[in-house]
C-alpha atoms as a PDB file:
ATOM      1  CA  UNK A   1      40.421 -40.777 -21.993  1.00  0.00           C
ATOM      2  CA  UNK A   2      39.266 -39.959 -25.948  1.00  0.00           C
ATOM      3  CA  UNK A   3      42.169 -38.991 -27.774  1.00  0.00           C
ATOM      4  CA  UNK A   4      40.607 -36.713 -30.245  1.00  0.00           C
ATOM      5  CA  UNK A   5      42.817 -34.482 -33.476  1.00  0.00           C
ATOM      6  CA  UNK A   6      42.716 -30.465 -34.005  1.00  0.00           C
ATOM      7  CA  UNK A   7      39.410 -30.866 -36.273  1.00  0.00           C
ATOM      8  CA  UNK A   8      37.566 -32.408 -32.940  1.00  0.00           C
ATOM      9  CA  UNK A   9      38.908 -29.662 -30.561  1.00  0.00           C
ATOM     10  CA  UNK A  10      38.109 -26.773 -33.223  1.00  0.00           C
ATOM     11  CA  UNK A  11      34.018 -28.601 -33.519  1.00  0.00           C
ATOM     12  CA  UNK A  12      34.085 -28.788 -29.862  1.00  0.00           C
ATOM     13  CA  UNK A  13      34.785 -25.067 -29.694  1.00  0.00           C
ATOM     14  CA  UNK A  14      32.138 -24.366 -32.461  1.00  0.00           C
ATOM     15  CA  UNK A  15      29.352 -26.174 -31.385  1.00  0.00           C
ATOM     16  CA  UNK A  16      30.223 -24.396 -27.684  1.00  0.00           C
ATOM     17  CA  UNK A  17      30.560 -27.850 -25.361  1.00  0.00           C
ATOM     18  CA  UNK A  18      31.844 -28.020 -22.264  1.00  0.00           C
ATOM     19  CA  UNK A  19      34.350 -30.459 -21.049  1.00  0.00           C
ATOM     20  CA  UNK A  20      37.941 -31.108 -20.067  1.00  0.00           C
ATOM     21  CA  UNK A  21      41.419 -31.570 -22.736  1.00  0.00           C
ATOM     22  CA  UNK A  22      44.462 -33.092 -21.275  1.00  0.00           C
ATOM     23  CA  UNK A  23      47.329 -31.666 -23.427  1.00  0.00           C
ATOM     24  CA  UNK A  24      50.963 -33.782 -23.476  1.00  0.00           C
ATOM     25  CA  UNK A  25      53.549 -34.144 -25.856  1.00  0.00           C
ATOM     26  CA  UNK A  26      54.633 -38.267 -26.149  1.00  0.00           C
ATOM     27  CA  UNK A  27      58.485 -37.805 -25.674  1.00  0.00           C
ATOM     28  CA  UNK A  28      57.219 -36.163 -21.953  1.00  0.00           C
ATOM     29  CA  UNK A  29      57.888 -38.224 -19.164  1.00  0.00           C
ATOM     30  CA  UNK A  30      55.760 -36.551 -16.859  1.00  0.00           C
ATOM     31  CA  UNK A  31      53.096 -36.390 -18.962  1.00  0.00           C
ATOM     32  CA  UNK A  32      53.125 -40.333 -19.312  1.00  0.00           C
ATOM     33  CA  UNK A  33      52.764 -39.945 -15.173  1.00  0.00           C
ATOM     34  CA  UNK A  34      49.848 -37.201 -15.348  1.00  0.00           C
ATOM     35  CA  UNK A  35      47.879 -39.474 -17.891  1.00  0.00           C
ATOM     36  CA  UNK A  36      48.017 -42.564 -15.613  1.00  0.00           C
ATOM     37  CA  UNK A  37      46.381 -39.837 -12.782  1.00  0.00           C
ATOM     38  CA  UNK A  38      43.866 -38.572 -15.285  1.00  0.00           C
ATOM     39  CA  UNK A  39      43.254 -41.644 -16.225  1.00  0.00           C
ATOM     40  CA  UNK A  40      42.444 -43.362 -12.216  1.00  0.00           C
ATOM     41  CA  UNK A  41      40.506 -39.915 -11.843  1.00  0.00           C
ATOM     42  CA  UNK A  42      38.539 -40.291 -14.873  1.00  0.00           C
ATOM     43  CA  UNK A  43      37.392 -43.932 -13.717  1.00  0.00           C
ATOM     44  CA  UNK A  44      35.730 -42.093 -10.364  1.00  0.00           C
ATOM     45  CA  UNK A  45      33.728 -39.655 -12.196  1.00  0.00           C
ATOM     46  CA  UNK A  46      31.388 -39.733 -15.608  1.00  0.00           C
ATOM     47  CA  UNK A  47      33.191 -36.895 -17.187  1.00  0.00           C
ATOM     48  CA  UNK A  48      34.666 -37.090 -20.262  1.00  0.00           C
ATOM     49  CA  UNK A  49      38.234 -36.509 -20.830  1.00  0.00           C
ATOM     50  CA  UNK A  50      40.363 -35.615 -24.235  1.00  0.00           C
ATOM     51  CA  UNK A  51      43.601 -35.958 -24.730  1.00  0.00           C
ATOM     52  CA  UNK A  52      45.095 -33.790 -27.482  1.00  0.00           C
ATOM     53  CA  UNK A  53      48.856 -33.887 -28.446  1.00  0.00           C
ATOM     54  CA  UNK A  54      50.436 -30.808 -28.423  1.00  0.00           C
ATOM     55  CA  UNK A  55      53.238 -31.209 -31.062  1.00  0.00           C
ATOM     56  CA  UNK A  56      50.333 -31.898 -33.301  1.00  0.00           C
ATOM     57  CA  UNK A  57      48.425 -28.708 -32.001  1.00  0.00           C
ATOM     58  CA  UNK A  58      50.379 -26.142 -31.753  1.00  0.00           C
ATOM     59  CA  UNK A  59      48.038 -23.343 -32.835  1.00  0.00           C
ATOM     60  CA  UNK A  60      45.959 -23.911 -29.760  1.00  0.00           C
ATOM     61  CA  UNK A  61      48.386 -23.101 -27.275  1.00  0.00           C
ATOM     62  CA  UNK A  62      48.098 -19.673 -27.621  1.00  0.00           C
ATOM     63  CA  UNK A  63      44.324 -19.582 -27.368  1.00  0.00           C
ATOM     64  CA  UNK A  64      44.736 -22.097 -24.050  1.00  0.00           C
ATOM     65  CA  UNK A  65      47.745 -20.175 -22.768  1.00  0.00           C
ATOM     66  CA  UNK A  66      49.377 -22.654 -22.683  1.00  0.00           C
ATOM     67  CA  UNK A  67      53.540 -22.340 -21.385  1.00  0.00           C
ATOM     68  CA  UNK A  68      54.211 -26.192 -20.703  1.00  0.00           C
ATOM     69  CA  UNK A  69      53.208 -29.699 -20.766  1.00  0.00           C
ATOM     70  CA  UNK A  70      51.370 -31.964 -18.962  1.00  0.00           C
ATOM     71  CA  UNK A  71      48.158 -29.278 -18.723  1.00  0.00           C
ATOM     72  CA  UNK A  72      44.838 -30.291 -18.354  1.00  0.00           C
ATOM     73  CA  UNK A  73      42.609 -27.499 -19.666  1.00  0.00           C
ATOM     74  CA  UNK A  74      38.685 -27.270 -18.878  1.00  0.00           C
ATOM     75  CA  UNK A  75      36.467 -25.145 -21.648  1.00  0.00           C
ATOM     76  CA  UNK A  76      32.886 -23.878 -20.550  1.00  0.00           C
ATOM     77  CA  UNK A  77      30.604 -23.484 -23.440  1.00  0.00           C
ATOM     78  CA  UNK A  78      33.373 -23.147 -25.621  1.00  0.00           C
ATOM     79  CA  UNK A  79      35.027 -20.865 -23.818  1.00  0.00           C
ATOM     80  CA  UNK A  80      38.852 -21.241 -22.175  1.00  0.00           C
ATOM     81  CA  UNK A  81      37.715 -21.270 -18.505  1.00  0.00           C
ATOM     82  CA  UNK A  82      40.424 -22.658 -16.306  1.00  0.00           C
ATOM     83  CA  UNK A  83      43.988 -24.939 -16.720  1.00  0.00           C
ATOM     84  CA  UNK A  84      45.913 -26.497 -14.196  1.00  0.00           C
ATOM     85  CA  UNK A  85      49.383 -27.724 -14.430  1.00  0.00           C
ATOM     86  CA  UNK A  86      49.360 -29.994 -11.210  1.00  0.00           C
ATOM     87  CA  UNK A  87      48.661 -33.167 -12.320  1.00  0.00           C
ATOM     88  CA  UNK A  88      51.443 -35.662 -10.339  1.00  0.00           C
ATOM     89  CA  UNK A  89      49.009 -37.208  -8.239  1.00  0.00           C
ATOM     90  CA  UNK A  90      45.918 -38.059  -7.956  1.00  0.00           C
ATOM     91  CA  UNK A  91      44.202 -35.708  -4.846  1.00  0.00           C
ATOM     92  CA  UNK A  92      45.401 -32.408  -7.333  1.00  0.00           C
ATOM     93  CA  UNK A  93      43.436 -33.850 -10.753  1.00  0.00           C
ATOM     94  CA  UNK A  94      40.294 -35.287  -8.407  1.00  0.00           C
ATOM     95  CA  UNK A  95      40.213 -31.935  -7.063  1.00  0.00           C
ATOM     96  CA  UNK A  96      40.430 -30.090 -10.568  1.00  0.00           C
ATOM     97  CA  UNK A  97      37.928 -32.316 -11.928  1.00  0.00           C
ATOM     98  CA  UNK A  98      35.374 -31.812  -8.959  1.00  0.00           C
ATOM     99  CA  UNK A  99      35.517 -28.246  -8.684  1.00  0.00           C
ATOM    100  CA  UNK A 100      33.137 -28.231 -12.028  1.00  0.00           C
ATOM    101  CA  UNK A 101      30.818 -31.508 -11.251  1.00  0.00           C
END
């Protein structure tokens, strides 16, 4: 996982990439558990994966419609394409991460 600022999201979005953010806050506990299952997903597939903390993004969770933490969002040529919030084990974020490979 790449943890990556605002300023890398916002390029990202400019320059119209495609790719997947996880979104946490660090005081979350369940977001410490849906890293660990991004994380063993991330090790069975060659897609990239940011992380991106919320508290320290705020103004793109409007834009991501985003209503809670853990979220793992996926952008399509720099467009908001699909989010899901299931992310406590590891079938639900290998199947979230396959539906676009």
């Amino acid at each position: 996982m790449i943890q990556v600022e605002s300023k890398d999201l916002a390029r990202f979005l400019e320059e119209k990439k495609s790719g997947f953010f996880y979104f946490y806050t660090p005081l979350c506990g369940s977001c410490q558990l849906a890293r660990q299952m991004i994380e063993l997903a991330e090790k069975s597939s060659d897609l990239p994966i940011y992380a991106l903390d919320l508290n320290l993004s705020k103004e793109f969770a409007p834009l991501f419609k985003i209503e809670a933490v853990p979220v793992l969002v996926r952008i399509d040529s720099g467009e908001f394409s699909e989010k899901t919030y299931t992310l406590d084990n590891i079938v639900a974020v290998f199947r979230f991460l396959k539906k676009f490979t």
